[in-house]
Protein backbone atom coordinates (compact mmCIF):
# COMPACT_ATOMS: atom_id res chain seq x y z
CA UNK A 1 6.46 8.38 11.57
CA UNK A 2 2.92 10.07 11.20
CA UNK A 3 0.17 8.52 11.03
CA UNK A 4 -3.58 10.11 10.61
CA UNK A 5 -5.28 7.78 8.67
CA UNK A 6 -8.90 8.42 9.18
CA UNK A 7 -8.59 11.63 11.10
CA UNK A 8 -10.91 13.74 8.51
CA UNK A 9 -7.70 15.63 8.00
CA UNK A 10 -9.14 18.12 4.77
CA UNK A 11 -7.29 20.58 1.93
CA UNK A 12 -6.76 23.42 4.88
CA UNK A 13 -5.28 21.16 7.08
CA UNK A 14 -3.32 19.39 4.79
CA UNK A 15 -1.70 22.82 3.78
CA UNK A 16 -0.60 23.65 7.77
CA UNK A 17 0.51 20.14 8.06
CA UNK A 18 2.86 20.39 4.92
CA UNK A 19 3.96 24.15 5.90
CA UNK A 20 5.26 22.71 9.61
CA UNK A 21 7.07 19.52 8.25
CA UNK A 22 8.65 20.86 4.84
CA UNK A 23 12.20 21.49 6.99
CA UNK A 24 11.29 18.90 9.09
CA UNK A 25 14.29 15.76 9.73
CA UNK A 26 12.55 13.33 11.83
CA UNK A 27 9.26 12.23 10.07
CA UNK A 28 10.49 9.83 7.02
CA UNK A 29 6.54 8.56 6.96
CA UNK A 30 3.89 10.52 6.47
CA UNK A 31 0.00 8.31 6.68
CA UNK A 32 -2.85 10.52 5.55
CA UNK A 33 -5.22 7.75 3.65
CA UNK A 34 -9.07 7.92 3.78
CA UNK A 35 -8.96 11.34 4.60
CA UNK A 36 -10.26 14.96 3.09
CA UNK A 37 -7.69 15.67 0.83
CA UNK A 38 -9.31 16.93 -2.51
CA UNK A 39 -12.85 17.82 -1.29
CA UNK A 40 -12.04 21.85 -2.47
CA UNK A 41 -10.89 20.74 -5.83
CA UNK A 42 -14.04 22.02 -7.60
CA UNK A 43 -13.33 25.65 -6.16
CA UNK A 44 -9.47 25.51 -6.87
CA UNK A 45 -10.24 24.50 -10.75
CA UNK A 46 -11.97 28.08 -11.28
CA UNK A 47 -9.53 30.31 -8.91
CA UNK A 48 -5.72 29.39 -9.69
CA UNK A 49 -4.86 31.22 -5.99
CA UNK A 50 -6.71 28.27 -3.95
CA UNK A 51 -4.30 26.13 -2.61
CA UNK A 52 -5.23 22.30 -2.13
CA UNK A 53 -3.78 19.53 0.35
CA UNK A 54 -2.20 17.85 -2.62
CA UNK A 55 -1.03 21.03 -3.91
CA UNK A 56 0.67 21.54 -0.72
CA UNK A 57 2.26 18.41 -0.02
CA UNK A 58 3.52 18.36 -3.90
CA UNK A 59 5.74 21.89 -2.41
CA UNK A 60 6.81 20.10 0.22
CA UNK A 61 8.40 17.45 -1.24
CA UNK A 62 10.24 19.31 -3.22
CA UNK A 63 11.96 20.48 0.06
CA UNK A 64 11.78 18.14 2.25
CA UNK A 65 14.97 15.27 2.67
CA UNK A 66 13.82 13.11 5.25
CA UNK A 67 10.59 11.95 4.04
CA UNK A 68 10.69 8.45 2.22
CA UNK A 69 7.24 7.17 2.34
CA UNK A 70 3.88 9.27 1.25
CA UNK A 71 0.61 7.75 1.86
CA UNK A 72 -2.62 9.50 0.33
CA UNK A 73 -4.39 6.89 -0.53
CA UNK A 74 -8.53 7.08 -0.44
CA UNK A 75 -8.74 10.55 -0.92
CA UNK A 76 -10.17 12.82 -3.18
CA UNK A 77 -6.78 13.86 -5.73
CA UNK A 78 -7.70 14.85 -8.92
CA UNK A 79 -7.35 17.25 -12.22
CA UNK A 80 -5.43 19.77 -11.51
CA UNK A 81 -4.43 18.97 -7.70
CA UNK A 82 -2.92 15.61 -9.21
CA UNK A 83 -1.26 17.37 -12.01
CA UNK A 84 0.14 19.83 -10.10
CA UNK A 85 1.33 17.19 -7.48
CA UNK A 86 3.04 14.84 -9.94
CA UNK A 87 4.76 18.15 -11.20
CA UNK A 88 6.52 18.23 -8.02
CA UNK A 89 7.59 14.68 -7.64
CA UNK A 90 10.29 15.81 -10.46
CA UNK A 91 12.27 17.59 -7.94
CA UNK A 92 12.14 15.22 -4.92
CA UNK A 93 15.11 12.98 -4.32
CA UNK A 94 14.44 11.10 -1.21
CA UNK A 95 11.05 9.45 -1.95
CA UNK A 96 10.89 5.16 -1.75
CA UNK A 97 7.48 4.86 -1.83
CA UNK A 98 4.16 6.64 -2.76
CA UNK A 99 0.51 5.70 -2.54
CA UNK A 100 -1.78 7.09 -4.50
CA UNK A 101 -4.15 4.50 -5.23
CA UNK A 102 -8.36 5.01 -4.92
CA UNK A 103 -8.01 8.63 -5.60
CA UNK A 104 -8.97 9.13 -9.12
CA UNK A 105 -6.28 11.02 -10.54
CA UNK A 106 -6.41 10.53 -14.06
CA UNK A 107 -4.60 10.01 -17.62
CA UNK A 108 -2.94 13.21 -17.12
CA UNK A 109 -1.84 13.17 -13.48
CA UNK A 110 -0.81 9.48 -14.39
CA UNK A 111 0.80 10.42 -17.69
CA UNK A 112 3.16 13.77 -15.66
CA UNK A 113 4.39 10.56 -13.52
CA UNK A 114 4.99 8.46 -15.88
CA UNK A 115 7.64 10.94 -17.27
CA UNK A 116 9.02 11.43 -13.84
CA UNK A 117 9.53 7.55 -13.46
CA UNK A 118 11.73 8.16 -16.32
CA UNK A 119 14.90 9.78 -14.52
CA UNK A 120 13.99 9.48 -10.61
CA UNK A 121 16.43 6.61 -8.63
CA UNK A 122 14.26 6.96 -5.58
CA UNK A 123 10.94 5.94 -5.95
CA UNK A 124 10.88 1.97 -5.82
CA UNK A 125 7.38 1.66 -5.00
CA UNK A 126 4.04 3.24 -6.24
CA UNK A 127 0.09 2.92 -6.08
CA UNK A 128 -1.55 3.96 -8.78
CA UNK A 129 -4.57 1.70 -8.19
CA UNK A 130 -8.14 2.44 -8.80
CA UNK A 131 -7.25 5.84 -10.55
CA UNK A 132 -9.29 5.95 -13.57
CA UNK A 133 -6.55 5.59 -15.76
CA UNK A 134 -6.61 4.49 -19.40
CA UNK A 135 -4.16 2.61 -22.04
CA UNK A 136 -2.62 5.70 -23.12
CA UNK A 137 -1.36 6.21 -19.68
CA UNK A 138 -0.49 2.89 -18.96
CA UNK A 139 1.85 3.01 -22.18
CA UNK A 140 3.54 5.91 -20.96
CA UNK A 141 4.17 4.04 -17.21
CA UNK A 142 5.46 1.21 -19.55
CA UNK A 143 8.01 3.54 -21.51
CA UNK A 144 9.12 4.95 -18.34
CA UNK A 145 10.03 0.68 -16.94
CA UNK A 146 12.50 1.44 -19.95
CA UNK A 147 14.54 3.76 -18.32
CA UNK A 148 13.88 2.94 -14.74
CA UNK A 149 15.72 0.15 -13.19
CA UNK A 150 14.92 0.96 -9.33
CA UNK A 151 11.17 0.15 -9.30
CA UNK A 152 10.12 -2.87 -7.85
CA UNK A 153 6.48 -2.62 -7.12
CA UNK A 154 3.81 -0.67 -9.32
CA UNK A 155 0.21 -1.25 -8.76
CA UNK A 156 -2.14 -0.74 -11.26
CA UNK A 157 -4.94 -2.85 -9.89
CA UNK A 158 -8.53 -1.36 -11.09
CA UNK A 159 -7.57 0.82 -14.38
CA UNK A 160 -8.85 0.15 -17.47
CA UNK A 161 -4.99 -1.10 -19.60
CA UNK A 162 -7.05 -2.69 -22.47
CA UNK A 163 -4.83 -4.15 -25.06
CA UNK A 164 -2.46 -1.59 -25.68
CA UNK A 165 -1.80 -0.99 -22.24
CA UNK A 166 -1.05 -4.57 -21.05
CA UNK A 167 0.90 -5.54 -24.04
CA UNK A 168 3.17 -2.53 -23.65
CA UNK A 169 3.61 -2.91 -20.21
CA UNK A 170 4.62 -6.69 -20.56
CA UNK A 171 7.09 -5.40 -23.52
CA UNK A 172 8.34 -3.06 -21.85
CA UNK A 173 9.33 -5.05 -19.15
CA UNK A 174 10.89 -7.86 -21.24
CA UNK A 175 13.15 -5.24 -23.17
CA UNK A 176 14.36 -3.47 -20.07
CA UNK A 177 15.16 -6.35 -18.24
CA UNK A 178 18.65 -6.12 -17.99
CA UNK A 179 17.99 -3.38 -16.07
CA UNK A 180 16.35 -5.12 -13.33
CA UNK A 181 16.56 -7.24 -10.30
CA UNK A 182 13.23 -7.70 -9.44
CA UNK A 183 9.83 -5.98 -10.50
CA UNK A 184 6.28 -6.72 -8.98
CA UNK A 185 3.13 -5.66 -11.48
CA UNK A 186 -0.17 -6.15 -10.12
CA UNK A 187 -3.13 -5.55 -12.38
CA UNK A 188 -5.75 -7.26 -10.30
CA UNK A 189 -9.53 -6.22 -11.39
CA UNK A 190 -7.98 -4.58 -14.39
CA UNK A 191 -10.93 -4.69 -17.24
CA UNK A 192 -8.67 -5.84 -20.37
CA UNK A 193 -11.09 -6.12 -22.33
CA UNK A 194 -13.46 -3.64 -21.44
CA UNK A 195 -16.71 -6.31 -20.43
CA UNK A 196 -14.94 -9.64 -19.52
CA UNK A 197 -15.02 -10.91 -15.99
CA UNK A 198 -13.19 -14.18 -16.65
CA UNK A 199 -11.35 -14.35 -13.10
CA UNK A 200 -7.64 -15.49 -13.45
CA UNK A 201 -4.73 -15.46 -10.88
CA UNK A 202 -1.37 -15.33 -12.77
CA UNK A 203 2.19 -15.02 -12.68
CA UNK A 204 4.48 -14.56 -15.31
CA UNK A 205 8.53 -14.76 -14.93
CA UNK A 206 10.60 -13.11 -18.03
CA UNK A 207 13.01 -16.81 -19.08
CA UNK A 208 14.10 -18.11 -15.90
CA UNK A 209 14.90 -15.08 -14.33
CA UNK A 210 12.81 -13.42 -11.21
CA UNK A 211 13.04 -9.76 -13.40
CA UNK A 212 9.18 -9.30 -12.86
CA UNK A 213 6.52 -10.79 -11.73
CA UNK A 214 3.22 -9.97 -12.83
CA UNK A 215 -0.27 -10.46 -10.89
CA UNK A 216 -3.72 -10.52 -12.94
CA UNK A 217 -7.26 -11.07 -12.07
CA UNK A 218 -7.88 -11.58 -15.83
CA UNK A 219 -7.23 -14.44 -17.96
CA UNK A 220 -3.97 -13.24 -19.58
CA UNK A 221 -4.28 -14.66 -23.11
CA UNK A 222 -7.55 -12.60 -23.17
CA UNK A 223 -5.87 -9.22 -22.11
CA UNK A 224 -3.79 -9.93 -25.95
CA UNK A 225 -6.63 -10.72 -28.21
């Protein structure tokens, strides 16, 4: 396990850390929340040859077989850093779990992973909170809970799902549940409706069957009108 949370660890540093563990077979966590990661993506959008922390860790992982649990939270991930990130998760095989929540990634970032969730049998847990993501993307997540019977945690707390998003999220769910053994949803400060603050704490079980469970800050029956 490494852990530098909170060690002002930027893009540059990021790219030497990735570099030394990509054949690396000890570290199987890997902790780099509220750090730089992100702060040169404004200089990497206008020269393709800039290489960003995300960027870097997305090549590793394509590598790497020991690592099972990313943390990036509270960082700066974005446009095309995200993008080309959530490229890469389509070749890693070894990754459980991945935050990426408070980072801002956006509908297309979100969208790239969302097809990934489609076919990958590792990832059972992901952060995707506070993101700036919209219904389309969250109806592309829900189409990948389809295929995808491995996940059982997905945080979405903080995006905007709207109607569309929530209701094909909770369809989703109920259509692929065969597939599942247990799934926790959290939407928590989720604006359904775009300017309702009604605050709700939920949770919904699929029959009588612990398939998912889903956690709202929102009145529910709202979230459908």
């Amino acid at each position: 396990t490494l852990v530098l949370n909170g060690a002002d660890v930027d893009d540059n540093e990021a790219c030497n850390l990735a570099a030394a563990i990509t054949h690396n077979h000890s570290i199987s966590t890997l902790e780099l929340s509220h750090n730089l990661l992100g702060k040169i993506e404004s200089s990497a959008a206008v020269n393709p040859h800039i290489m960003t922390g995300a960027m870097a860790l997305g090549l590793m992982l394509e590598i790497n077989t020991t690592l099972t649990k990313l943390d990036v939270s509270w960082n700066a991930i974005k446009h095309r850093s995200a993008e080309k990130f959530a490229t890469s998760l389509m070749k890693t095989k070894t990754l459980r779990e991945l935050h990426l929540g408070h980072n801002g990634i956006g509908d297309e970032a979100a969208q790239l992973i969302g097809r990934v969730l489609k076919s990958n049998t590792s990832l059972t847990t992901i952060d995707l909170s506070y993101n700036s993501l919209h219904p389309k993307s969250i109806g592309v997540l829900a189409n990948a809970l389809m295929f995808n019977g491995y996940m059982s945690l997905m945080k979405l707390d903080g995006n905007i799902l709207g109607r569309i998003g929530i209701t094909a999220m909770v369809a989703a769910i109920q259509r692929s549940s065969d597939k599942m053994t247990k799934l926790n949803l959290t939407f928590n400060e989720c604006d359904c409706r775009y300017r309702y603050s009604v605050v709700w704490y939920c949770i919904i079980k699929y029959q009588s069957f612990d398939f998912y469970i889903l956690h709202m800050f929102y009145l529910f029956i709202t979230a459908l009108l």
